[in-house]
N, C-alpha and C. Protein backbone atom coordinates (compact mmCIF):
# COMPACT_ATOMS: atom_id res chain seq x y z
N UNK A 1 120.66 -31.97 63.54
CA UNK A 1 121.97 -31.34 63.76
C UNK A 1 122.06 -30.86 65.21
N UNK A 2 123.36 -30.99 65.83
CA UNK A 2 123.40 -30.74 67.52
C UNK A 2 123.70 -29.17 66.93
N UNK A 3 123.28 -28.52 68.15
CA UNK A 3 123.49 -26.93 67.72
C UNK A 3 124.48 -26.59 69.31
N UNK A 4 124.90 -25.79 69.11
CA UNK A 4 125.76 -25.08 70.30
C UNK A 4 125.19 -25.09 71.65
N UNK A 5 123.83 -24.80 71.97
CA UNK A 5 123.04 -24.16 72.58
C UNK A 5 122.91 -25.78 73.58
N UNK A 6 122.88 -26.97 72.36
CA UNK A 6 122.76 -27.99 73.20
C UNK A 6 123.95 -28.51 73.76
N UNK A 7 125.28 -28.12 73.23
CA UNK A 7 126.49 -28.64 73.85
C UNK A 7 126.84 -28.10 75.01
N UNK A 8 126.52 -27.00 74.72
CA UNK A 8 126.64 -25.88 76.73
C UNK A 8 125.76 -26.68 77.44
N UNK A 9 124.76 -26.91 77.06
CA UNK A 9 123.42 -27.45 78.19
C UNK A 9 123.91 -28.47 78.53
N UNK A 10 124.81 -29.78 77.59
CA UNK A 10 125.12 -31.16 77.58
C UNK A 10 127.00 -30.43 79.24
N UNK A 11 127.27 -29.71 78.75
CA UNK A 11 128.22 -28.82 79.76
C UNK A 11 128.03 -28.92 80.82
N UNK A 12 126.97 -28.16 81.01
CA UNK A 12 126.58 -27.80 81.93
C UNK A 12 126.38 -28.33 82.94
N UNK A 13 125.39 -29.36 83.01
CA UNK A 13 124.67 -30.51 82.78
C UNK A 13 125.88 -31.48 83.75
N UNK A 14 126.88 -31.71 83.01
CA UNK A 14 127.96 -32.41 83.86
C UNK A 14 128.46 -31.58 85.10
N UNK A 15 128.53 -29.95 84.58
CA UNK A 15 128.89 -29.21 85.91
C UNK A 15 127.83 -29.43 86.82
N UNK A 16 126.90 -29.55 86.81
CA UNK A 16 125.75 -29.39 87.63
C UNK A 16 125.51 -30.72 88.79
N UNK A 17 126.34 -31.56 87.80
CA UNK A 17 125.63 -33.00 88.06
C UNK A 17 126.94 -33.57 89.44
N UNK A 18 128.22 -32.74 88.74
CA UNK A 18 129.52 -32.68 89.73
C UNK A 18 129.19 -32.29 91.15
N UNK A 19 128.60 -31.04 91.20
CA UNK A 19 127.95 -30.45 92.46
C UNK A 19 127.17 -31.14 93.06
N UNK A 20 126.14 -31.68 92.61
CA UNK A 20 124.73 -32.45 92.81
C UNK A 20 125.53 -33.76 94.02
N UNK A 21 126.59 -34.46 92.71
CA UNK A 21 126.75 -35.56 93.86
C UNK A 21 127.57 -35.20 95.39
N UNK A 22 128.80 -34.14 95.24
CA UNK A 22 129.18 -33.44 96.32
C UNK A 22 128.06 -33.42 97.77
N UNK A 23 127.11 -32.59 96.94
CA UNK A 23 125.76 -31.77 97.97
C UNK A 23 125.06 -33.33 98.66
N UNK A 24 124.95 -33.76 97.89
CA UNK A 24 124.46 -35.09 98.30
C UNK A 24 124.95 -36.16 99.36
N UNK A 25 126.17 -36.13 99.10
CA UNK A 25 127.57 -36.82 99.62
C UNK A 25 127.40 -36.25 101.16
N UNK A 26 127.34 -35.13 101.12
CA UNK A 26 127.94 -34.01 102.09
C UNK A 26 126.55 -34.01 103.21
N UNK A 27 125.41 -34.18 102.48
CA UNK A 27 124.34 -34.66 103.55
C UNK A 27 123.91 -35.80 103.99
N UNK A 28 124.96 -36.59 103.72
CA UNK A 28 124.26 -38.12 104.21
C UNK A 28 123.47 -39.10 103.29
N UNK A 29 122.83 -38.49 102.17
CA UNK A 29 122.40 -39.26 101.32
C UNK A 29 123.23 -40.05 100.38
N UNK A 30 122.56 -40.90 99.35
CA UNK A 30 122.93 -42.09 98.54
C UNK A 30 124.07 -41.39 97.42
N UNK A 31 124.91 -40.90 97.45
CA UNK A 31 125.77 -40.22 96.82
C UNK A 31 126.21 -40.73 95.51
N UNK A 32 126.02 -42.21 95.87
CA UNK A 32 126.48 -43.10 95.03
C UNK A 32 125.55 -43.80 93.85
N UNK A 33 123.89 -43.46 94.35
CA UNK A 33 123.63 -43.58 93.21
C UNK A 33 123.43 -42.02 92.46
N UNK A 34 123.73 -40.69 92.80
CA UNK A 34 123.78 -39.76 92.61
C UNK A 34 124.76 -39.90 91.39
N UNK A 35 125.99 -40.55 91.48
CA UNK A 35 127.13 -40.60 90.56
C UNK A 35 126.64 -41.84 89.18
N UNK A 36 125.58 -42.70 89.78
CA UNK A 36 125.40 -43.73 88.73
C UNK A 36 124.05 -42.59 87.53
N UNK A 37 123.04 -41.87 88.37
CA UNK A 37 122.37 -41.09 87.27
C UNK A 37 123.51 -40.13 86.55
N UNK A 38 124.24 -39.53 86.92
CA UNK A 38 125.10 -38.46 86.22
C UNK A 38 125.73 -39.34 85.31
N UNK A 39 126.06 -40.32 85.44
CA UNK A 39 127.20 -40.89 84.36
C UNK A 39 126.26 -41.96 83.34
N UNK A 40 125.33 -42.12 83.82
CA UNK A 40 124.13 -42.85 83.11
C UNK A 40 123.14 -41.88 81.95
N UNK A 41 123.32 -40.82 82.87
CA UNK A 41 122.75 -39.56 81.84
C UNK A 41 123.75 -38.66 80.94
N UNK A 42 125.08 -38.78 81.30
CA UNK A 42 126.12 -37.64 80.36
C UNK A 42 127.28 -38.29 79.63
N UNK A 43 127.27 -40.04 80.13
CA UNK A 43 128.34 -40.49 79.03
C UNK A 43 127.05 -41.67 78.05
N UNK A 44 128.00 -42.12 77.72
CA UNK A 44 127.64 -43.30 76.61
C UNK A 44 127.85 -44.34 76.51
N UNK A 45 127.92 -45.12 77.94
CA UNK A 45 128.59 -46.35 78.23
C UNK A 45 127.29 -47.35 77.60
N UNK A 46 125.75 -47.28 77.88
CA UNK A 46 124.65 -47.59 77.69
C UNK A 46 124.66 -48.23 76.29
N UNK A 47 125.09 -47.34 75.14
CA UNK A 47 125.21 -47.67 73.73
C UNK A 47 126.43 -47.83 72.73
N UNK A 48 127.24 -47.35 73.42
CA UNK A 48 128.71 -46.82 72.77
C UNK A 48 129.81 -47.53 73.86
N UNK A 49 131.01 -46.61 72.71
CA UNK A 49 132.31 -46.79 74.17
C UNK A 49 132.26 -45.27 74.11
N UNK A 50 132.91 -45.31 75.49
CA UNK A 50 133.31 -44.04 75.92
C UNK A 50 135.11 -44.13 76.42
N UNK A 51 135.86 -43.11 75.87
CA UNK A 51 136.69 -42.90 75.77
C UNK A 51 137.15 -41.70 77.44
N UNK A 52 137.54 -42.16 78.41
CA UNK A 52 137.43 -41.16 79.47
C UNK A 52 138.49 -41.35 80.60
N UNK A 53 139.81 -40.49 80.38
CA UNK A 53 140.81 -40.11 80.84
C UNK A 53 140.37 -38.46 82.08
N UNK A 54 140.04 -39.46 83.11
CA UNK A 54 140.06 -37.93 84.63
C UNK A 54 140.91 -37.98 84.51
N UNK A 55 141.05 -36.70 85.52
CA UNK A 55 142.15 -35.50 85.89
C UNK A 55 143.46 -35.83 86.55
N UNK A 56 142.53 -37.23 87.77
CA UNK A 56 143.18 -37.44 88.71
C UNK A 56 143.52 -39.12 88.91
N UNK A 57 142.94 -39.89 87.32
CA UNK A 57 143.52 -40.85 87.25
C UNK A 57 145.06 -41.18 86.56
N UNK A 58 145.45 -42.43 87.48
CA UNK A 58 146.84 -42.70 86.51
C UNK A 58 147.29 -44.51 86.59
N UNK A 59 147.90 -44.45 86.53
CA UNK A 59 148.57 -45.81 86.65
C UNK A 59 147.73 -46.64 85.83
N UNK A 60 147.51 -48.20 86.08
CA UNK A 60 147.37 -48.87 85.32
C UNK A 60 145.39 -48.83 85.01
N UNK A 61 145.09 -48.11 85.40
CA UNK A 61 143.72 -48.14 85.66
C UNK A 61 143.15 -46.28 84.93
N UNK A 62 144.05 -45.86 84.52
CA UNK A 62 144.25 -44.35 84.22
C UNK A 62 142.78 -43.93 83.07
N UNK A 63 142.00 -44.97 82.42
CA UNK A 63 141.45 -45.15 81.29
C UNK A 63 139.97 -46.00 82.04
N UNK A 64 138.98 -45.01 81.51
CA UNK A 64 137.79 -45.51 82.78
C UNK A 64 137.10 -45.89 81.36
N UNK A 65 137.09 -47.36 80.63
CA UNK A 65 136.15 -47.59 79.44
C UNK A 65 134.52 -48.19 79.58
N UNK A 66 134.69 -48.05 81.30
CA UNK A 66 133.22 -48.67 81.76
C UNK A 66 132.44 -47.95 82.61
N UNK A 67 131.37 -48.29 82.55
CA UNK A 67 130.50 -47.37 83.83
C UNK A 67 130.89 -47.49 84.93
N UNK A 68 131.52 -48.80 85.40
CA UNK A 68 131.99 -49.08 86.98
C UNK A 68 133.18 -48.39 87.12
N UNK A 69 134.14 -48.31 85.91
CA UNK A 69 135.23 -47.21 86.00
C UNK A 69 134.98 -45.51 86.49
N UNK A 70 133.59 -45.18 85.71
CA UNK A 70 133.46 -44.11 85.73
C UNK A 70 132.94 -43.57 86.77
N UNK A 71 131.92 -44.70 87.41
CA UNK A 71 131.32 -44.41 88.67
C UNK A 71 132.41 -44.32 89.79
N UNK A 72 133.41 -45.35 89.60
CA UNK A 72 134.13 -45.31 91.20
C UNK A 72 135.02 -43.69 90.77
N UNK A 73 134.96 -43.07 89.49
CA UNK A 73 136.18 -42.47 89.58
C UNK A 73 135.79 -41.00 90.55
N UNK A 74 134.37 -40.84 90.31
CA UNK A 74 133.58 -40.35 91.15
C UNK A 74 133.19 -40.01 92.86
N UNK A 75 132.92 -41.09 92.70
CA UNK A 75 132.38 -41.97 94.57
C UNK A 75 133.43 -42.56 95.18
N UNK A 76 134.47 -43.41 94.34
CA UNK A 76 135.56 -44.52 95.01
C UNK A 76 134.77 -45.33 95.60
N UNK A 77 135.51 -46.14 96.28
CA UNK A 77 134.90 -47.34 97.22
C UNK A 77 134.85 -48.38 96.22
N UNK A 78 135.39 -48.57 94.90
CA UNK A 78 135.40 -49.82 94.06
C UNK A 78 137.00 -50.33 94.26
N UNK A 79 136.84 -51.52 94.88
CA UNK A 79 138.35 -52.32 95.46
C UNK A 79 138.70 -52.35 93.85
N UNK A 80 138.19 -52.55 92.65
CA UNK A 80 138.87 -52.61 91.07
C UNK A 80 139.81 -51.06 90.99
N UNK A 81 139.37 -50.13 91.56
CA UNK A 81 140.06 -48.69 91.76
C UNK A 81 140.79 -48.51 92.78
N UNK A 82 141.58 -49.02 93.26
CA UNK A 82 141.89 -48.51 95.13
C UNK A 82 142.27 -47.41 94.73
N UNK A 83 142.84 -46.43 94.02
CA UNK A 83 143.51 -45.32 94.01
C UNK A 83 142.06 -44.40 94.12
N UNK A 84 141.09 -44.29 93.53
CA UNK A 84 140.19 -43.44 93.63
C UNK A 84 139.54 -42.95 94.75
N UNK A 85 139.83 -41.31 95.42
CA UNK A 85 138.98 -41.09 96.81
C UNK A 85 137.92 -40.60 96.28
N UNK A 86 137.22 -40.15 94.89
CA UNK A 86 136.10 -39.64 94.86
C UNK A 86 135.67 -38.38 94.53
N UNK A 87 136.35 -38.26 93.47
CA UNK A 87 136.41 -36.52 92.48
C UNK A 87 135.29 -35.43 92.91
N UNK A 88 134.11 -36.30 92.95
CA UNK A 88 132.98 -35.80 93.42
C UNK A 88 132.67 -34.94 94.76
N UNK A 89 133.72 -36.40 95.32
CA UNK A 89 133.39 -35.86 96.82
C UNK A 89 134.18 -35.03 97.90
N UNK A 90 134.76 -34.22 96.46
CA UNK A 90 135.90 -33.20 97.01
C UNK A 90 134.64 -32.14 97.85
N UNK A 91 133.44 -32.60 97.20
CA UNK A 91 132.55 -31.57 97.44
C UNK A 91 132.35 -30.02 96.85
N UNK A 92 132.62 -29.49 95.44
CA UNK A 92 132.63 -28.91 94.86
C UNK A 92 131.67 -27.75 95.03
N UNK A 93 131.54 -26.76 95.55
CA UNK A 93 130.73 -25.96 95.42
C UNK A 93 130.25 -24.92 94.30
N UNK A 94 131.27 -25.02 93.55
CA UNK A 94 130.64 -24.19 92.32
C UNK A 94 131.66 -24.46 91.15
N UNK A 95 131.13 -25.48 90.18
CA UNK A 95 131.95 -25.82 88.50
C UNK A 95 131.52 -24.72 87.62
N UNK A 96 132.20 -24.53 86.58
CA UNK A 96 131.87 -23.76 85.19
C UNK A 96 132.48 -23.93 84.29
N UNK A 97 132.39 -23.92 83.05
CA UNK A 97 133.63 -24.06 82.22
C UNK A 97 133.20 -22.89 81.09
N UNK A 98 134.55 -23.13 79.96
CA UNK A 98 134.46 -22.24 78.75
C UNK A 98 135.43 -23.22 77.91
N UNK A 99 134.70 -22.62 76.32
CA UNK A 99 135.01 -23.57 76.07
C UNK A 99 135.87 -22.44 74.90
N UNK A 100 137.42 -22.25 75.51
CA UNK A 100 138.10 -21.03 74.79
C UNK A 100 139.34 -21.60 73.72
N UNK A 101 139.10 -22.92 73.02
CA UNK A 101 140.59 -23.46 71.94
C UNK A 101 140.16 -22.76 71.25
N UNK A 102 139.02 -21.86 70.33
CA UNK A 102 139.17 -21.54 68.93
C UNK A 102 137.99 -20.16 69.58
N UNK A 103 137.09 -19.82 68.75
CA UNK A 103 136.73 -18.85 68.36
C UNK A 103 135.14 -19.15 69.73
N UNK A 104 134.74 -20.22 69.28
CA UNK A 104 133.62 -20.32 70.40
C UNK A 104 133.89 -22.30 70.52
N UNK A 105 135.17 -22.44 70.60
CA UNK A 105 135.55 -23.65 71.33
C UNK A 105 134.61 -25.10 70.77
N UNK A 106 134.18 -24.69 70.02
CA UNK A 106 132.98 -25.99 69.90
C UNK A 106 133.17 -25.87 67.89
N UNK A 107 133.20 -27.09 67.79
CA UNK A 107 133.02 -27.89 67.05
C UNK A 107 132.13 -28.53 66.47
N UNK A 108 130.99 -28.97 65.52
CA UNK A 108 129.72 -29.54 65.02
C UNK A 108 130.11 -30.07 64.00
N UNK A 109 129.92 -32.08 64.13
CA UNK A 109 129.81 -32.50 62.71
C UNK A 109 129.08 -33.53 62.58
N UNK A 110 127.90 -33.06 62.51
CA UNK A 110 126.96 -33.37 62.59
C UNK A 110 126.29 -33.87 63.83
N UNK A 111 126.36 -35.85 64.02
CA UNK A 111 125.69 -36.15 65.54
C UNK A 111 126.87 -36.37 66.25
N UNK A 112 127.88 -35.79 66.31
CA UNK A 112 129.02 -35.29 67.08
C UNK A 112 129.59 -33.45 67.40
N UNK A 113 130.24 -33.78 68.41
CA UNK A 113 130.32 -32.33 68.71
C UNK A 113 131.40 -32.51 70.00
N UNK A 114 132.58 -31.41 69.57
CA UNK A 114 134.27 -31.20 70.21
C UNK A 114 133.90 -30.13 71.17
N UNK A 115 134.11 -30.13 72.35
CA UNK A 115 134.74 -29.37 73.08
C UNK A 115 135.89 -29.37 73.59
N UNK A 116 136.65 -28.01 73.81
CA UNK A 116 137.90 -27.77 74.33
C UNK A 116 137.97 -26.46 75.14
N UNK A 117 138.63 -26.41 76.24
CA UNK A 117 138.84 -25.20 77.11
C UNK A 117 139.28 -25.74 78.50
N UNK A 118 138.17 -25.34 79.51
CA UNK A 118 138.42 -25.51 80.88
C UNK A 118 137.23 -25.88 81.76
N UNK A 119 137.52 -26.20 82.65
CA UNK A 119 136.63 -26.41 83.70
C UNK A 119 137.15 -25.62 84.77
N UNK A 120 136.54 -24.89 85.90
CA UNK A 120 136.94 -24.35 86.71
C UNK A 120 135.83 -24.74 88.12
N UNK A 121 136.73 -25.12 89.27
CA UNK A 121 136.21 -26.08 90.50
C UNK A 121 136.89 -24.78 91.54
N UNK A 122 135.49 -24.89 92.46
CA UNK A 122 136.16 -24.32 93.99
C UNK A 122 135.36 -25.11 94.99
N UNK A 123 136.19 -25.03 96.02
CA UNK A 123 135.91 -26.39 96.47
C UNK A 123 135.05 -25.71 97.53
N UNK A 124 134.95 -26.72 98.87
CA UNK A 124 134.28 -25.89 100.12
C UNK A 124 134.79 -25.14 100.83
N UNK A 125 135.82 -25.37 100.41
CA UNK A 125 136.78 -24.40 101.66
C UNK A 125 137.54 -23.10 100.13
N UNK A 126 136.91 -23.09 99.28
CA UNK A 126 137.39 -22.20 98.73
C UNK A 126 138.21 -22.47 98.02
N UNK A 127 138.93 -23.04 97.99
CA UNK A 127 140.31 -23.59 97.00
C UNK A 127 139.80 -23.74 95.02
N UNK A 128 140.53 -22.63 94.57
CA UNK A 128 140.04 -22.89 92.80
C UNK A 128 140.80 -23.97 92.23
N UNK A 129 140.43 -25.01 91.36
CA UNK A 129 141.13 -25.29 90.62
C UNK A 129 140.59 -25.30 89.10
N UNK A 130 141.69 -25.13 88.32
CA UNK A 130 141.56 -24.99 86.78
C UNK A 130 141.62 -26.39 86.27
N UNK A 131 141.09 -27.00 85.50
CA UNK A 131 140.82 -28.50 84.45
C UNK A 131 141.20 -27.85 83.09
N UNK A 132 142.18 -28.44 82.01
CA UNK A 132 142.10 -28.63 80.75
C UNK A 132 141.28 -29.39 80.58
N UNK A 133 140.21 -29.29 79.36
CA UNK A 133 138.89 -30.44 79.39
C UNK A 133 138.91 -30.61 77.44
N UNK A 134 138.78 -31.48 76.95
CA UNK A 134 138.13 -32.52 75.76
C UNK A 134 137.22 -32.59 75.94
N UNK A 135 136.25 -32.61 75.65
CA UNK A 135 134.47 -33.26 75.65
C UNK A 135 134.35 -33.66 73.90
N UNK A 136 133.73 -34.65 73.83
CA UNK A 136 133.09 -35.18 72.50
C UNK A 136 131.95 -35.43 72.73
N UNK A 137 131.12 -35.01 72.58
CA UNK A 137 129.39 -35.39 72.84
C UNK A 137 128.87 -36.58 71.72
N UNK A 138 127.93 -37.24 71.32
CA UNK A 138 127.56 -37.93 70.43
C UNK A 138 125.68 -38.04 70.92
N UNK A 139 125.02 -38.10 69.44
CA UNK A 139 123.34 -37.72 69.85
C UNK A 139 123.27 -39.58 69.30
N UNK A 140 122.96 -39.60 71.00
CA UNK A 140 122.23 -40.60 70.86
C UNK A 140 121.37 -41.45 70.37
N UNK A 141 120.63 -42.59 70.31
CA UNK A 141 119.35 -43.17 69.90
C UNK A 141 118.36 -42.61 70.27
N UNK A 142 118.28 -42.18 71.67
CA UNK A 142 117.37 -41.31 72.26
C UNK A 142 117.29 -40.01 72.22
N UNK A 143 118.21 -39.49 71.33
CA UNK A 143 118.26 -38.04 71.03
C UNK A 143 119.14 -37.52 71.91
N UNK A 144 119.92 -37.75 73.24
CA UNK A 144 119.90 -37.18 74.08
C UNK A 144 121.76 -36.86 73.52
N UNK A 145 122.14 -36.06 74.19
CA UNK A 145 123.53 -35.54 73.69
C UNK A 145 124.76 -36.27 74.83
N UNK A 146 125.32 -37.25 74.67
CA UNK A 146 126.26 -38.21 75.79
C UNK A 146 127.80 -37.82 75.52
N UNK A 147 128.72 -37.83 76.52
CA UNK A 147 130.23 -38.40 76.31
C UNK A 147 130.25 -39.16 75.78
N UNK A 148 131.30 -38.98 74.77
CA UNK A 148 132.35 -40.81 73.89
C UNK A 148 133.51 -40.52 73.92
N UNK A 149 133.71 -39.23 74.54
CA UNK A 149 135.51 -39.16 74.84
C UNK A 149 135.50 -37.78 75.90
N UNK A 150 136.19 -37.92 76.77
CA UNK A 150 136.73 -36.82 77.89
C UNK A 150 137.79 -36.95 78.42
N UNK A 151 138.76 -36.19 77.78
CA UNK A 151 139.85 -36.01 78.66
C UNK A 151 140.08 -34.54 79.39
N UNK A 152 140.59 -35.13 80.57
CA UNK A 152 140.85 -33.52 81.63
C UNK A 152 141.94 -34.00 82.14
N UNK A 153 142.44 -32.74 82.30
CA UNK A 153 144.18 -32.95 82.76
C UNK A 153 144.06 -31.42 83.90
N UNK A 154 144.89 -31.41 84.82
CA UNK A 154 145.82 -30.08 85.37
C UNK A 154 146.49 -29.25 84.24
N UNK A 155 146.52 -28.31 83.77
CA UNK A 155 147.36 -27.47 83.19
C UNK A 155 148.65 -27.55 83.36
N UNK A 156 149.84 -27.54 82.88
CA UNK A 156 150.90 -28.02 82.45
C UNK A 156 151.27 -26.64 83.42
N UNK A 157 152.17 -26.88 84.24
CA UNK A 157 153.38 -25.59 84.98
C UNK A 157 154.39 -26.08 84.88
N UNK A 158 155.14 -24.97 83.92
CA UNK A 158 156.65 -25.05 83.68
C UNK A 158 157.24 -24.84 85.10
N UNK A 159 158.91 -26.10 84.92
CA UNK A 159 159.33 -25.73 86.16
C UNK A 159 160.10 -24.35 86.43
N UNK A 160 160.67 -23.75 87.98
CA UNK A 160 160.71 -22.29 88.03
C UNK A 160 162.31 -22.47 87.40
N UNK A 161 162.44 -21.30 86.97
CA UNK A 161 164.36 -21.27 86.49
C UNK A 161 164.54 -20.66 87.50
């Protein structure tokens, strides 16, 4: 049974991994395979489909069902993406989320597990932004706890009257 304790860590884990490729990016190193371990280690492209709608995708390409989707949505530089500059490489200095739709946001049924709440990004220069976030985790063959669905959106602002 996935327990809570592992869905924060499986959380986390992606926040961590957001930063990681930024920091990386930002010094000159391989950034890019920085984005292929994170998405190799936190979705489920390997065994599964993964279901994965970013923040900042749209148009006809809006739906990343592959690793090469998921990687450029990251890094960019995949001519299959031209729209993508590289989520990652906003350079993020500090992610977190919560996971606040219900009582403790998380969900368990069995080798699946719902998250819902937020993500919260500040960038290098300081700038916050808020993420609506989906997470569906699924326990792997290898035990390990992966994405099979993520959607993140901007928060909805009504227009001003």
């Amino acid at each position: 049974m996935i327990t809570e304790a592992q869905v924060n860590q499986a959380q986390q884990d992606w926040c961590d991994g957001l930063v990681r490729i930024g920091a990386i990016y930002r010094q000159g190193g391989d950034y890019r395979q920085a984005a292929e371990i994170v998405v190799d280690t936190l979705y489920d492209y390997q065994d599964g489909v993964v279901f994965f709608k970013p923040t900042l995708a749209h148009g006809a390409k809006t739906f990343r069902c592959s690793r090469e989707g998921a990687i450029s949505y990251f890094v960019g530089g995949n001519p299959d993406y031209p729209d993508d500059a590289g989520f990652a490489l906003k350079v993020w200095q500090k992610v977190w989320f919560d996971n606040n739709a219900a009582e403790n946001g998380i969900q368990i049924h069995g080798d699946i597990a719902i998250t819902m709440g937020n993500v919260y990004l500040i960038s290098e220069n300081n700038e916050e932004v808020k993420v609506d976030k989906t997470f569906v985790f699924r326990r792997c063959v290898d035990g390990q706890l992966r994405l099979c669905a993520h959607k993140s959106a901007l928060p909805f602002t009504p227009p001003a009257k």
